[in-house]
N, C-alpha and C. Protein backbone atom coordinates (compact mmCIF):
# COMPACT_ATOMS: atom_id res chain seq x y z
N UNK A 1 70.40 110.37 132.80
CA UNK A 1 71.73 109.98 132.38
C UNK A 1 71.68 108.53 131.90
N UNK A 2 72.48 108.39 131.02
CA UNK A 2 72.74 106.98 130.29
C UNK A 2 73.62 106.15 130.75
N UNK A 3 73.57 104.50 130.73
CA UNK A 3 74.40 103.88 131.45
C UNK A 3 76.10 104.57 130.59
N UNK A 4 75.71 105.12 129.63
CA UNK A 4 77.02 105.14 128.64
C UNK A 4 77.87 106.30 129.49
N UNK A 5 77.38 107.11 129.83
CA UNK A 5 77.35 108.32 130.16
C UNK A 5 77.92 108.13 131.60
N UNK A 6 77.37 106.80 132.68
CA UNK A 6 77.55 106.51 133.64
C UNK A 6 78.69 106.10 133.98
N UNK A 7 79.08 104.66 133.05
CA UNK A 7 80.56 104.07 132.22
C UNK A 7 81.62 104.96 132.02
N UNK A 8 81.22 106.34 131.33
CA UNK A 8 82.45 106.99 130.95
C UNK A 8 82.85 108.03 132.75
N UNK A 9 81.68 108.51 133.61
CA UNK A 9 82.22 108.95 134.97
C UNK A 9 83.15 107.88 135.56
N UNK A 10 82.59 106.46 135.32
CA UNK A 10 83.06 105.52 135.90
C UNK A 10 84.89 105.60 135.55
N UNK A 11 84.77 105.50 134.47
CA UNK A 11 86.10 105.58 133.94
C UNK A 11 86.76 107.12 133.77
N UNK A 12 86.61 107.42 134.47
CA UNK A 12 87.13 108.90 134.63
C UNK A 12 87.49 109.09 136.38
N UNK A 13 86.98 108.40 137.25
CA UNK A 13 87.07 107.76 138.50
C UNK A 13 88.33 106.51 138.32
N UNK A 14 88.33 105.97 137.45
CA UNK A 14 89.28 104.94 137.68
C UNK A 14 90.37 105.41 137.00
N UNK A 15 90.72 106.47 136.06
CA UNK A 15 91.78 107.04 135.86
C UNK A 15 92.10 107.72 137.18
N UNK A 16 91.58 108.80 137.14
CA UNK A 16 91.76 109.36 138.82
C UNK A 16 92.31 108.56 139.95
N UNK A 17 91.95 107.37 140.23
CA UNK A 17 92.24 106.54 141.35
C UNK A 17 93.97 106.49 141.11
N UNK A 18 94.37 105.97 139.86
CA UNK A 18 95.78 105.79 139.89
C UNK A 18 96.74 107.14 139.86
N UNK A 19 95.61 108.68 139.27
CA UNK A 19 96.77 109.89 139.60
C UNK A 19 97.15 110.16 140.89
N UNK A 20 95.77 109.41 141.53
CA UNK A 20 95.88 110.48 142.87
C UNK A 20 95.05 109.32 143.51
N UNK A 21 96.43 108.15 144.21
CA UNK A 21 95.62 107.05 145.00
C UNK A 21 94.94 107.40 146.27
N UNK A 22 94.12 106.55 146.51
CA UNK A 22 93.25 107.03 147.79
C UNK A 22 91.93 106.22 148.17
N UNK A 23 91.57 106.20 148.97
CA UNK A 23 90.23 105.63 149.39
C UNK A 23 89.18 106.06 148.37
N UNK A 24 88.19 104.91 147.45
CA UNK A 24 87.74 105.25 146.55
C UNK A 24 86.38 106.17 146.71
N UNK A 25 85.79 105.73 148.19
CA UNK A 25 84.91 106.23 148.71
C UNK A 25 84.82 107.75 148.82
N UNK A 26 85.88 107.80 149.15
CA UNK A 26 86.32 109.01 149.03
C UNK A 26 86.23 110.07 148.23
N UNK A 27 86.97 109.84 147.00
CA UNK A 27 87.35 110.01 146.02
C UNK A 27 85.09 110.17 144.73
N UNK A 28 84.78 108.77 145.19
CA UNK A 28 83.38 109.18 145.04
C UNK A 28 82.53 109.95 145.60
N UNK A 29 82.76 110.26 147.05
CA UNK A 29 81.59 111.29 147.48
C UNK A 29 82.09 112.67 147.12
N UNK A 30 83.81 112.76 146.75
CA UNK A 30 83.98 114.46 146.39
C UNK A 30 83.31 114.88 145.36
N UNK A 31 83.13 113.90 144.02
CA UNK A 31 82.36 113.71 142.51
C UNK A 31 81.05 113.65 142.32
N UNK A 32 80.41 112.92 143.78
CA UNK A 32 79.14 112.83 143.78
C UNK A 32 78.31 113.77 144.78
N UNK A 33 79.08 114.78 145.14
CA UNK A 33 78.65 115.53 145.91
C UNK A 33 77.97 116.45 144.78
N UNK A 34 76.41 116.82 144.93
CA UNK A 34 75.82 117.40 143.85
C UNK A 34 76.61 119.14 143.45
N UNK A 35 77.07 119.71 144.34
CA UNK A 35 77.34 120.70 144.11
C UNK A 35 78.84 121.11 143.04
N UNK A 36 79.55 120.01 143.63
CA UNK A 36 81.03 119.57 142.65
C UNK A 36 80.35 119.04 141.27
N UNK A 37 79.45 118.08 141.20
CA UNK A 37 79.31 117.65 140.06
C UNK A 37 78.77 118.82 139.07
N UNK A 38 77.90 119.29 139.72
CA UNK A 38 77.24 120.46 138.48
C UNK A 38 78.39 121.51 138.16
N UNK A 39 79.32 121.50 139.02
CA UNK A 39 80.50 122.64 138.83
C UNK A 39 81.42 121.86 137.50
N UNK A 40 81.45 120.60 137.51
CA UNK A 40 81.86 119.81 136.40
C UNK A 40 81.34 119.74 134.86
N UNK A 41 80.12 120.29 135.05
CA UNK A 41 79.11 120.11 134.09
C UNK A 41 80.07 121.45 132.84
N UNK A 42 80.39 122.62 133.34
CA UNK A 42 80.53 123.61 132.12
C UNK A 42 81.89 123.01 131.37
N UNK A 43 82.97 122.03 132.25
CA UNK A 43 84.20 121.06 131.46
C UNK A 43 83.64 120.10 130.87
N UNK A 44 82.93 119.35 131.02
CA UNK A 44 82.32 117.70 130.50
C UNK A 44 81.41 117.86 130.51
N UNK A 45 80.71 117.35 129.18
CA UNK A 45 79.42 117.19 129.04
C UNK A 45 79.14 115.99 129.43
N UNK A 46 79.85 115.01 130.06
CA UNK A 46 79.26 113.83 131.18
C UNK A 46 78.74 113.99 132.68
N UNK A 47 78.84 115.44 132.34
CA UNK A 47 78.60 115.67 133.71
C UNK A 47 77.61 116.67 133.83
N UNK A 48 76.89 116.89 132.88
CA UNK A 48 75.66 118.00 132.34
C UNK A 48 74.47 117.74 133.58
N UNK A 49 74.41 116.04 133.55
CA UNK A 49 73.16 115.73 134.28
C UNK A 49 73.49 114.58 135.28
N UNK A 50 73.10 114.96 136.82
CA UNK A 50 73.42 114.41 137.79
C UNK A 50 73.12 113.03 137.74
N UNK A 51 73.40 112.05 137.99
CA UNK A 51 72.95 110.40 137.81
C UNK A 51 72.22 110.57 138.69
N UNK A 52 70.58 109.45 138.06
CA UNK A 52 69.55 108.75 139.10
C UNK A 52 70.64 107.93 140.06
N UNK A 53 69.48 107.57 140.88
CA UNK A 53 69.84 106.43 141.92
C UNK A 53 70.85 105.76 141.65
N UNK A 54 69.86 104.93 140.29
CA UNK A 54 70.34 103.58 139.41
C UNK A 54 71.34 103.74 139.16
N UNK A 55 72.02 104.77 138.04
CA UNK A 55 73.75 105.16 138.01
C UNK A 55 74.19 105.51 139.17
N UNK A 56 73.92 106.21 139.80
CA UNK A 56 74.81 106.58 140.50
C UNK A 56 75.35 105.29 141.08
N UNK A 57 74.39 104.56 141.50
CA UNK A 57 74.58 103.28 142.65
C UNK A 57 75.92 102.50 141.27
N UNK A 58 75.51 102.59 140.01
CA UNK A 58 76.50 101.52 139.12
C UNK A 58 77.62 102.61 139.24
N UNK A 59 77.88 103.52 139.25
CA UNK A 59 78.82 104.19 139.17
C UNK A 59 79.82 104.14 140.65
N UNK A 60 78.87 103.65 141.46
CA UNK A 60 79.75 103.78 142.61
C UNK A 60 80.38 101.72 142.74
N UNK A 61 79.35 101.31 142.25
CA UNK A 61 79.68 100.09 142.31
C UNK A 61 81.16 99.10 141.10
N UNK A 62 81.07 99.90 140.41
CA UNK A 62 82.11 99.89 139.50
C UNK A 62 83.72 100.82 139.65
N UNK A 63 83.55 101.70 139.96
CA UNK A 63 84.29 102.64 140.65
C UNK A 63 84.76 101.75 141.90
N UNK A 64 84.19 101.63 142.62
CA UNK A 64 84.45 100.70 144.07
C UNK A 64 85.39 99.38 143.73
N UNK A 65 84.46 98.92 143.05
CA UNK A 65 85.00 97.42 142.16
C UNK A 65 86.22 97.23 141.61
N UNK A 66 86.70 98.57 140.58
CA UNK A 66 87.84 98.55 139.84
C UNK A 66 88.66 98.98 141.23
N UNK A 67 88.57 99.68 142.12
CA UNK A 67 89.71 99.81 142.93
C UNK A 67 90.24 98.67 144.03
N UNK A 68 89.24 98.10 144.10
CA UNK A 68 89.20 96.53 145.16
C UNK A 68 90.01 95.37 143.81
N UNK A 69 89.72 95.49 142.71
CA UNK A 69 90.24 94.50 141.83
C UNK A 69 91.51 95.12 141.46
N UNK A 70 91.80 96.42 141.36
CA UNK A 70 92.91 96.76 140.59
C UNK A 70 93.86 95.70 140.26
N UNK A 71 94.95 94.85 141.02
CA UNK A 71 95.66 93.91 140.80
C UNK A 71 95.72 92.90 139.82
N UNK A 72 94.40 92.01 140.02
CA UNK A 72 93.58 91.22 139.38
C UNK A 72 93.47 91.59 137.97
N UNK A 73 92.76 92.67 137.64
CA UNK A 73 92.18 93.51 136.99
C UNK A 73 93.53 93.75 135.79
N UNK A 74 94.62 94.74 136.33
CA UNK A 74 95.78 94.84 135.73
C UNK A 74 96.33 93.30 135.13
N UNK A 75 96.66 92.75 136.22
CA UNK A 75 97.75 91.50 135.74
C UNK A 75 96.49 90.45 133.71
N UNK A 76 95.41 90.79 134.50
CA UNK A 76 94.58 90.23 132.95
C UNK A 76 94.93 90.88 131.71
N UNK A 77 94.58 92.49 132.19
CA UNK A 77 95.58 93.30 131.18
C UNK A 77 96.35 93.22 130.51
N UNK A 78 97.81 92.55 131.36
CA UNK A 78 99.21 92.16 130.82
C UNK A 78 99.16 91.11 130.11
N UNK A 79 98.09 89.78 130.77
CA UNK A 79 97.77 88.80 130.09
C UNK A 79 97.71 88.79 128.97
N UNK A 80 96.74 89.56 128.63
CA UNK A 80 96.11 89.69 127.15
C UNK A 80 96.97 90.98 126.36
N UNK A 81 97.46 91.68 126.56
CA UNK A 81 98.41 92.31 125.84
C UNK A 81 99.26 91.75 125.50
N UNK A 82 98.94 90.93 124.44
CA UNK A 82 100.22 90.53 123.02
C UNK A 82 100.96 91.06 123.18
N UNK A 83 102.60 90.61 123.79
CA UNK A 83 103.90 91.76 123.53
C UNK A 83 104.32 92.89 123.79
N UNK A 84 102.83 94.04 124.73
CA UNK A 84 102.99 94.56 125.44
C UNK A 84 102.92 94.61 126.81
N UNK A 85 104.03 95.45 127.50
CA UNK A 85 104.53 95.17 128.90
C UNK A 85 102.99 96.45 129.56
N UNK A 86 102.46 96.00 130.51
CA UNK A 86 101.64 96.81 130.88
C UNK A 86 102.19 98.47 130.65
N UNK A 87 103.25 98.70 131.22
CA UNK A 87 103.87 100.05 131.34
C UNK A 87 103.58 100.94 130.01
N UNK A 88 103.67 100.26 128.76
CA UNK A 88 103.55 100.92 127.75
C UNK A 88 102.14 101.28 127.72
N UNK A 89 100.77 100.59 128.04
CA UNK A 89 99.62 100.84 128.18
C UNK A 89 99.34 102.70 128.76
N UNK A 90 98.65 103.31 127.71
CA UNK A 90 98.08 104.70 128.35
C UNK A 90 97.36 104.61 129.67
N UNK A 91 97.55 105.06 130.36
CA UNK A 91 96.80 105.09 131.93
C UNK A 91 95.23 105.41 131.08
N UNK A 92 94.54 105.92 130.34
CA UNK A 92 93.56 106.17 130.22
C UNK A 92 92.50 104.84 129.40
N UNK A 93 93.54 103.82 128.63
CA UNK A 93 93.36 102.89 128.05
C UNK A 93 93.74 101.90 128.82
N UNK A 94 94.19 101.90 130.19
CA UNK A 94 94.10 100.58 130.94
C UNK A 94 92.64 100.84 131.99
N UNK A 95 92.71 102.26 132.21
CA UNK A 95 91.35 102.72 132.74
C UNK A 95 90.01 102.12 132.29
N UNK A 96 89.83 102.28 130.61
CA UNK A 96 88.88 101.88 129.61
C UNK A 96 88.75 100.44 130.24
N UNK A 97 90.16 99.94 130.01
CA UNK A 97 89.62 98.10 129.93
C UNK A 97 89.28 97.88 131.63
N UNK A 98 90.28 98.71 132.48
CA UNK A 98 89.80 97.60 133.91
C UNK A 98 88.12 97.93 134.10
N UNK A 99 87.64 99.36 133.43
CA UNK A 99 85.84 98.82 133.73
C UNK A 99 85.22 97.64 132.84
N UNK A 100 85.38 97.42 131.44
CA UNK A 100 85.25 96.55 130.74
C UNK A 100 85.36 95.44 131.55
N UNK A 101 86.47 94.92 131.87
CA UNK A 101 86.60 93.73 132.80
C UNK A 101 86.00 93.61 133.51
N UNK A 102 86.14 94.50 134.80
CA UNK A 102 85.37 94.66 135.98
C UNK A 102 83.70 93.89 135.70
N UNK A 103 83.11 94.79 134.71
CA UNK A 103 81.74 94.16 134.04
C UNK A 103 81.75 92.87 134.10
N UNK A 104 82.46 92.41 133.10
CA UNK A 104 82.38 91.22 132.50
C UNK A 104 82.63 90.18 133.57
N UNK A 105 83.53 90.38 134.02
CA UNK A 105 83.87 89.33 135.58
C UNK A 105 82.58 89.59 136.94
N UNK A 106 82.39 90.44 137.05
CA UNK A 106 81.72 90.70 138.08
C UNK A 106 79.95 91.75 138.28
N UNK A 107 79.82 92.04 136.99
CA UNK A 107 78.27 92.81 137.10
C UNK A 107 77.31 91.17 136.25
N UNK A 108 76.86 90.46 136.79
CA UNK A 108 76.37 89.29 135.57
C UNK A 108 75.37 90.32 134.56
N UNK A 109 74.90 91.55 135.09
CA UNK A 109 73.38 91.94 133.98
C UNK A 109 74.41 92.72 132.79
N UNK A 110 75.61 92.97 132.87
CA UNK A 110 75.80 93.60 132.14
C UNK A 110 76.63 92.35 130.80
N UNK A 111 75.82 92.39 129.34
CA UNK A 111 76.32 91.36 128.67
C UNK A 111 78.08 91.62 128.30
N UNK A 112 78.53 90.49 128.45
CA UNK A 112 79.53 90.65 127.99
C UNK A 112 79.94 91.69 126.35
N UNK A 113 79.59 91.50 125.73
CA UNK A 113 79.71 92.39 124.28
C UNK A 113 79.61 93.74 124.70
N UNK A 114 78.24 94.07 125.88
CA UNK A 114 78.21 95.32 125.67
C UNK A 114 79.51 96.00 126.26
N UNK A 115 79.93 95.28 127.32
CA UNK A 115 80.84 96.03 128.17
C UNK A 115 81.99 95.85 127.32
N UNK A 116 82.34 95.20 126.12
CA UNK A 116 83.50 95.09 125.11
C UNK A 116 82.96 96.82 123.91
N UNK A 117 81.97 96.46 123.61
CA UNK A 117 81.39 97.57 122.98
C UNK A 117 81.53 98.70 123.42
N UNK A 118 81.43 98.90 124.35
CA UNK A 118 81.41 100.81 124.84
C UNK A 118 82.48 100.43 125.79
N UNK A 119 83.21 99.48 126.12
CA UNK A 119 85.02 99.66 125.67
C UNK A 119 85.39 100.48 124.60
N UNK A 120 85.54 100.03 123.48
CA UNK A 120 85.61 100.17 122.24
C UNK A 120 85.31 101.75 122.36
N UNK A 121 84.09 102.04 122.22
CA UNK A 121 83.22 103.27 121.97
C UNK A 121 84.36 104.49 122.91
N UNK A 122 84.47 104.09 124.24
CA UNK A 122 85.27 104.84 125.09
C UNK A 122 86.51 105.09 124.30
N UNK A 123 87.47 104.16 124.12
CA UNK A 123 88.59 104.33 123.07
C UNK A 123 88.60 105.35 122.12
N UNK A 124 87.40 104.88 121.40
CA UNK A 124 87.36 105.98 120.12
C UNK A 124 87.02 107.27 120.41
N UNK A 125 86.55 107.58 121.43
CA UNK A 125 86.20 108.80 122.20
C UNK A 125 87.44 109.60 122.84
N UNK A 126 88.60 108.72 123.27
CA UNK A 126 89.74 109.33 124.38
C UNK A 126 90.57 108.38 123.58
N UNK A 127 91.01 108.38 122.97
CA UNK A 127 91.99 107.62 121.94
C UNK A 127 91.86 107.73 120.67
N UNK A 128 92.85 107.07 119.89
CA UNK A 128 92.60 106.91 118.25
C UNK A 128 92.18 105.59 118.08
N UNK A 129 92.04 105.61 116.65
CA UNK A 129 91.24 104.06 116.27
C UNK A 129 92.61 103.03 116.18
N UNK A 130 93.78 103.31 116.47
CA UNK A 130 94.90 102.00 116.62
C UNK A 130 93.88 101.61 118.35
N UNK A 131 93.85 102.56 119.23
CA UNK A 131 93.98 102.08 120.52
C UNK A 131 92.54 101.30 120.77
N UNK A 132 91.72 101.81 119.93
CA UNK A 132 90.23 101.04 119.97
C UNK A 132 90.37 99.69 119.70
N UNK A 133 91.04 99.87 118.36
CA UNK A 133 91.78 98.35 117.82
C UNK A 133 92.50 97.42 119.35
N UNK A 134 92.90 97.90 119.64
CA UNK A 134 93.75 97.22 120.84
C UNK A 134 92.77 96.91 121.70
N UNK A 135 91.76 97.74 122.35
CA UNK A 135 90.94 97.44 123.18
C UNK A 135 90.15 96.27 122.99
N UNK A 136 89.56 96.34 121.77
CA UNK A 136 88.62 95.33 120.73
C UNK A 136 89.71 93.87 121.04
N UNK A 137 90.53 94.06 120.56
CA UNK A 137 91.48 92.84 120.88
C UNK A 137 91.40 92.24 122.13
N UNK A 138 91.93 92.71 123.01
CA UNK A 138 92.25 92.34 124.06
C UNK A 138 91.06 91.81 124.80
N UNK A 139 90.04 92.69 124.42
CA UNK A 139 88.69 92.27 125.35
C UNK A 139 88.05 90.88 124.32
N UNK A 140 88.53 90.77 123.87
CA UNK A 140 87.51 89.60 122.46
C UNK A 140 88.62 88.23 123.13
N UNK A 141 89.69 88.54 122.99
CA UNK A 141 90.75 87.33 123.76
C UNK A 141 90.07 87.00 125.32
N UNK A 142 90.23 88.37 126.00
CA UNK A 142 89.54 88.04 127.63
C UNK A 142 88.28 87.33 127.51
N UNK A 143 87.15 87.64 126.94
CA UNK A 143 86.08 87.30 126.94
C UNK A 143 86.45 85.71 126.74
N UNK A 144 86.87 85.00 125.05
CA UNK A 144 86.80 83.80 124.81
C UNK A 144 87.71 82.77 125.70
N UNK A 145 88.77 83.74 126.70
CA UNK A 145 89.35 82.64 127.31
C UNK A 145 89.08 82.74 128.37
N UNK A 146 88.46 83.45 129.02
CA UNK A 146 88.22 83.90 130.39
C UNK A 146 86.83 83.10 130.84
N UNK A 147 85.66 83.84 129.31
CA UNK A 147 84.79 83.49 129.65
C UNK A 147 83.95 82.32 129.06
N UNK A 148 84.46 81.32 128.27
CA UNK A 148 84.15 81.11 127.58
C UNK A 148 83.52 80.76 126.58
N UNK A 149 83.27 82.29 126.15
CA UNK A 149 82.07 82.13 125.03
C UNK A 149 82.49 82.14 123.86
């Protein structure tokens, strides 16, 4: 499995967290239990092939991360949303950015761009290209004021 591939469980975990709040741990061992996951595999093809170690461990560590930051995480969101009130944000496109963030604030190996990049990529995948546009935005503002590069 690909970190890309890893990113998008990740963010499919952090949508989940806000349908159906709960202990994230939780919520990860029902997903990572091998027998649920392969039962996932004939809906999503992200879920074809069980994560090594290595993902799994980023998948749980990001997953973990976005639910310990949620707050944090959100209120940057609002920050950087030009004129929009979080509320209007798609639950699946605030999902996208709080892993983006999450990265960027808190994994150092992961470069900033990439985790803006397959932002982006996620968008265009579970969104249209206005909402990619938005993502691209918002994360290019976070990055230069947050981080500043």
């Amino acid at each position: 499995m690909k970190r890309t591939t890893a990113r998008e469980i990740a963010m499919h975990l952090s949508y989940a967290s806000v349908m159906n709040p709960g202990p994230a741990e939780e919520q990860l061992d029902l997903l990572l239990d091998p027998e649920h996951f392969a039962s996932l595999g004939g809906e999503d093809e992200a879920y074809a092939e069980y994560p090594d170690p290595r993902q799994e461990d980023y998948i749980r560590r990001v997953a973990s991360g976005v639910a310990e930051h949620g707050p944090e995480l959100d209120a940057y969101i609002e920050k950087y949303a030009k004129n929009w009130k979080f509320e209007r944000i798609s639950r699946v496109c605030a999902a996208i950015l709080r892993i983006a963030m999450y990265e960027i604030l808190y994994l150092p190996e992961v470069p900033y761009k990439a985790a803006a990049n397959e932002a982006v990529n996620l968008a265009k995948l579970y969104e249209d290209s206005a909402t990619a546009s938005f993502v691209n935005g918002i994360l290019a503002s976070f990055i230069r004021e947050e981080k500043m590069e």
